[in-house]
C-alpha atoms as a PDB file:
ATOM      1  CA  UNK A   1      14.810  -3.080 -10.335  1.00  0.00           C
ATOM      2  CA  UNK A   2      11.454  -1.525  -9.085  1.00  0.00           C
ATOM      3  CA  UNK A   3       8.239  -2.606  -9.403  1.00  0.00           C
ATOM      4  CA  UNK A   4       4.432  -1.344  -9.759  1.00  0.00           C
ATOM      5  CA  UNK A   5       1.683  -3.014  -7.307  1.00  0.00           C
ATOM      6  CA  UNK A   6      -1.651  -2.958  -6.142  1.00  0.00           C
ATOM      7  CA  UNK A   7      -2.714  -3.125  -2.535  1.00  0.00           C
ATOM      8  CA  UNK A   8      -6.105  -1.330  -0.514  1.00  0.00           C
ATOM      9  CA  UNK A   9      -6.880   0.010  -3.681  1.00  0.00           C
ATOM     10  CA  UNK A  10      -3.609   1.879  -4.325  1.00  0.00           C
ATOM     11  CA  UNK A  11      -0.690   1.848  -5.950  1.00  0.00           C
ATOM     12  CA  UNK A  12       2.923   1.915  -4.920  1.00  0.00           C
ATOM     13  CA  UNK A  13       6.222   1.945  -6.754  1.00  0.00           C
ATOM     14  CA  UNK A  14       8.505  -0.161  -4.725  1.00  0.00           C
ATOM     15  CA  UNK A  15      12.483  -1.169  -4.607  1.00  0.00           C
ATOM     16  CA  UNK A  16      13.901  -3.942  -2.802  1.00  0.00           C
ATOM     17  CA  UNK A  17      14.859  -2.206   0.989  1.00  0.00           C
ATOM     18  CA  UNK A  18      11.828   0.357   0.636  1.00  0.00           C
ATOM     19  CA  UNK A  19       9.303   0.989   3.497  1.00  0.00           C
ATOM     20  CA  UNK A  20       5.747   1.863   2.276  1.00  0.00           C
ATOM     21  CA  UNK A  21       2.663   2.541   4.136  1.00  0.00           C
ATOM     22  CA  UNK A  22      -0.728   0.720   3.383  1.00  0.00           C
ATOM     23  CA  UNK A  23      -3.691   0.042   3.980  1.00  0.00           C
ATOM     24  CA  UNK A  24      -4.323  -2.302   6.944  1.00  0.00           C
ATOM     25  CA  UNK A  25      -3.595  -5.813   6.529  1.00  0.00           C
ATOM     26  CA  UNK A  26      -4.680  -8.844   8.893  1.00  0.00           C
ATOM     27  CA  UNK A  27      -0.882  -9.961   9.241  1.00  0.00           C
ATOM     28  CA  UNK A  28       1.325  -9.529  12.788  1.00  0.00           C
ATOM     29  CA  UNK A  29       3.936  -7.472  13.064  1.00  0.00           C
ATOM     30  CA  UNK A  30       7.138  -9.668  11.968  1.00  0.00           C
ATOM     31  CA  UNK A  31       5.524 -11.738  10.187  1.00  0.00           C
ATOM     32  CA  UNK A  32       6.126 -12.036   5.893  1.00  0.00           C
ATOM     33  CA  UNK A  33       3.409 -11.197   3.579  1.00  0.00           C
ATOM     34  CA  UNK A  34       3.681 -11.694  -0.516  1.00  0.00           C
ATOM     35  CA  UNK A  35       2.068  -9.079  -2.415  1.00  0.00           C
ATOM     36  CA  UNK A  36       1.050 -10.869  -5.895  1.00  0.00           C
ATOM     37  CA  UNK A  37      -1.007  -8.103  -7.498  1.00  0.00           C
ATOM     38  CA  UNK A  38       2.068  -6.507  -9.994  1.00  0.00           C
ATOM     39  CA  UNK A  39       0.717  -4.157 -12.126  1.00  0.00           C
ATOM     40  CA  UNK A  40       4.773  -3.102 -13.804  1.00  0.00           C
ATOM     41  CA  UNK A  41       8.092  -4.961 -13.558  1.00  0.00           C
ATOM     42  CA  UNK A  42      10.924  -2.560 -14.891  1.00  0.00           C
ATOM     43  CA  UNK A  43      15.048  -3.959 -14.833  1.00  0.00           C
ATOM     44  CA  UNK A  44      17.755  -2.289 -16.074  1.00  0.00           C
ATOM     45  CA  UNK A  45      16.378  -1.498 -19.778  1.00  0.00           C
ATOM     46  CA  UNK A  46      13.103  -4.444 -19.512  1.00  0.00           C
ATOM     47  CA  UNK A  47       9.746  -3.280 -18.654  1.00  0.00           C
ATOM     48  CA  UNK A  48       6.992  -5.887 -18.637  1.00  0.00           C
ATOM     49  CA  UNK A  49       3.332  -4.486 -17.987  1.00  0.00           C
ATOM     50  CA  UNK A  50       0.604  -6.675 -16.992  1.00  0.00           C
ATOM     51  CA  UNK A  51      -2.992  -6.908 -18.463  1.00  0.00           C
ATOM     52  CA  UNK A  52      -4.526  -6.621 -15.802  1.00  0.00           C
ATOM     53  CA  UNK A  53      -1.641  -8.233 -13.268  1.00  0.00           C
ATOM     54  CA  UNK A  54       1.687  -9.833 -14.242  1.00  0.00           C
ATOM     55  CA  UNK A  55       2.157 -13.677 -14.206  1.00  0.00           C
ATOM     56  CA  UNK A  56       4.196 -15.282 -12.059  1.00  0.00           C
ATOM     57  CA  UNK A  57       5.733 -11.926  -9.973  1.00  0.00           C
ATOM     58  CA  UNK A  58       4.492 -11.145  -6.426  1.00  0.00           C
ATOM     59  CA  UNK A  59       6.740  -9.112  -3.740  1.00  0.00           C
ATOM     60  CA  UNK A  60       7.539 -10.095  -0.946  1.00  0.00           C
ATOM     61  CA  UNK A  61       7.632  -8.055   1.978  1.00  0.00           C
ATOM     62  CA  UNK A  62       8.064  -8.113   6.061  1.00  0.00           C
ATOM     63  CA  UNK A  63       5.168  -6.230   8.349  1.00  0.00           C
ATOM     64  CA  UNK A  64       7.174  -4.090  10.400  1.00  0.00           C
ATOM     65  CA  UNK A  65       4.317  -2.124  12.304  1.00  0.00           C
ATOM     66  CA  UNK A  66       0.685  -1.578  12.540  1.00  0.00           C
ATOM     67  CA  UNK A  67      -1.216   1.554  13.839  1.00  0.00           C
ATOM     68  CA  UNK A  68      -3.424   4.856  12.962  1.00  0.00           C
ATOM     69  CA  UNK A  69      -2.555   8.007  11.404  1.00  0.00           C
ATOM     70  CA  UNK A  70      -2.950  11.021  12.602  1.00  0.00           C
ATOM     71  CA  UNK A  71      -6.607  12.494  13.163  1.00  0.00           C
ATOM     72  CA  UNK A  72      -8.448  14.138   9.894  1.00  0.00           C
ATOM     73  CA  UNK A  73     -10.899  16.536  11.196  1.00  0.00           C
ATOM     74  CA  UNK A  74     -13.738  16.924   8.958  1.00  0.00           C
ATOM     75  CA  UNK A  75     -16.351  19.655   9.701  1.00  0.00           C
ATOM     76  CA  UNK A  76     -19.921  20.490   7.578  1.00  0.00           C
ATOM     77  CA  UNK A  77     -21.782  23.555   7.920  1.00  0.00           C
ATOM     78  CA  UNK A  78     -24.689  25.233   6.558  1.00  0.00           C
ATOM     79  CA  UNK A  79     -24.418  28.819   6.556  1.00  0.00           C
ATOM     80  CA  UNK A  80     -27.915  30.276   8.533  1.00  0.00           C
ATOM     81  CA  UNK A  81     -29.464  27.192   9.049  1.00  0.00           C
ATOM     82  CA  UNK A  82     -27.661  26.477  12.608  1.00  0.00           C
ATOM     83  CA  UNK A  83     -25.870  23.017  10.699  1.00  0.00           C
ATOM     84  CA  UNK A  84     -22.839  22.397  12.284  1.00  0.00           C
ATOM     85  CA  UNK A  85     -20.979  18.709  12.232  1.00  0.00           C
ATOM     86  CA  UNK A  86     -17.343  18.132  13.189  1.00  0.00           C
ATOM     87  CA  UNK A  87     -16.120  14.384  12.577  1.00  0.00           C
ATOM     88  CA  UNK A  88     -12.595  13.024  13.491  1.00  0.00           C
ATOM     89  CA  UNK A  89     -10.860  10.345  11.734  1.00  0.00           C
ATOM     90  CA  UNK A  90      -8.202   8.460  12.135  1.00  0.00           C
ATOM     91  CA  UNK A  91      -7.113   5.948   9.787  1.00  0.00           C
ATOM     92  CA  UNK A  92      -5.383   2.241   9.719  1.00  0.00           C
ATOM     93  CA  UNK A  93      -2.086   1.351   7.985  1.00  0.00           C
ATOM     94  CA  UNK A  94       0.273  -1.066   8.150  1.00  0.00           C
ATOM     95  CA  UNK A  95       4.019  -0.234   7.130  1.00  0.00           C
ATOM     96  CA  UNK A  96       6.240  -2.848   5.235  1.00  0.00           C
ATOM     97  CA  UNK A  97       9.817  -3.825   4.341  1.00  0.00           C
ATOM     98  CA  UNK A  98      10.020  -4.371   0.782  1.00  0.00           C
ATOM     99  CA  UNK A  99      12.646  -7.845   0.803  1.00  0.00           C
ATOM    100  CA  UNK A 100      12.564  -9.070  -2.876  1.00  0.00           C
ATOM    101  CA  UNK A 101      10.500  -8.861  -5.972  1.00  0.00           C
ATOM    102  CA  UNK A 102      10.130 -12.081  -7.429  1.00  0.00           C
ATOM    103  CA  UNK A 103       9.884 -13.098 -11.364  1.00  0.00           C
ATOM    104  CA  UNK A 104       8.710 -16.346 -12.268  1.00  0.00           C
ATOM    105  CA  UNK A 105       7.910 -18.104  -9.367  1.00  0.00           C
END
């Protein structure tokens, strides 16, 4: 059984067990968060698709860590103008445990 959800904007194909990488959330490490935003449910040979969201399924999942990727470097120029710009980033995420997807409740 997998399903399809929505978090940050994304969207991530999960499993019960899987780790997955998001975009930050307020929650402390340890604690359990419930993802209700399922876009696809698929078991065995059932696949429900929601319009936008389906009812009554959320996953829930365990915040295991919290931190910043690695550095994006992002550099402009304008070729004989003297323009030169170099910008780091580095971006949140927060990684969770998938524990259960839920169907009707």
């Amino acid at each position: 059984m997998y399903a399809v959800i929505e978090t940050g904007g994304k969207q991530y194909k999960v499993s019960s067990g899987d780790k997955i990488e998001v975009e930050k959330l307020d929650a402390e490490p340890g604690t359990e968060v419930k993802l209700d935003k399922v876009l696809a449910l698929v078991k065995d040979d059932e696949t429900v698709f929601g319009n936008p969201y389906v009812s009554d399924a959320s996953v829930s999942a365990e915040v295991v860590d919290s931190g910043k990727k690695k550095k994006v470097l992002v550099f402009k120029q304008k070729p004989r103008k003297g323009y030169r710009r170099l910008r780091g980033h580095r971006q949140h995420f927060t990684t969770l445990r998938i524990k259960e997807i839920k169907q009707g409740g």
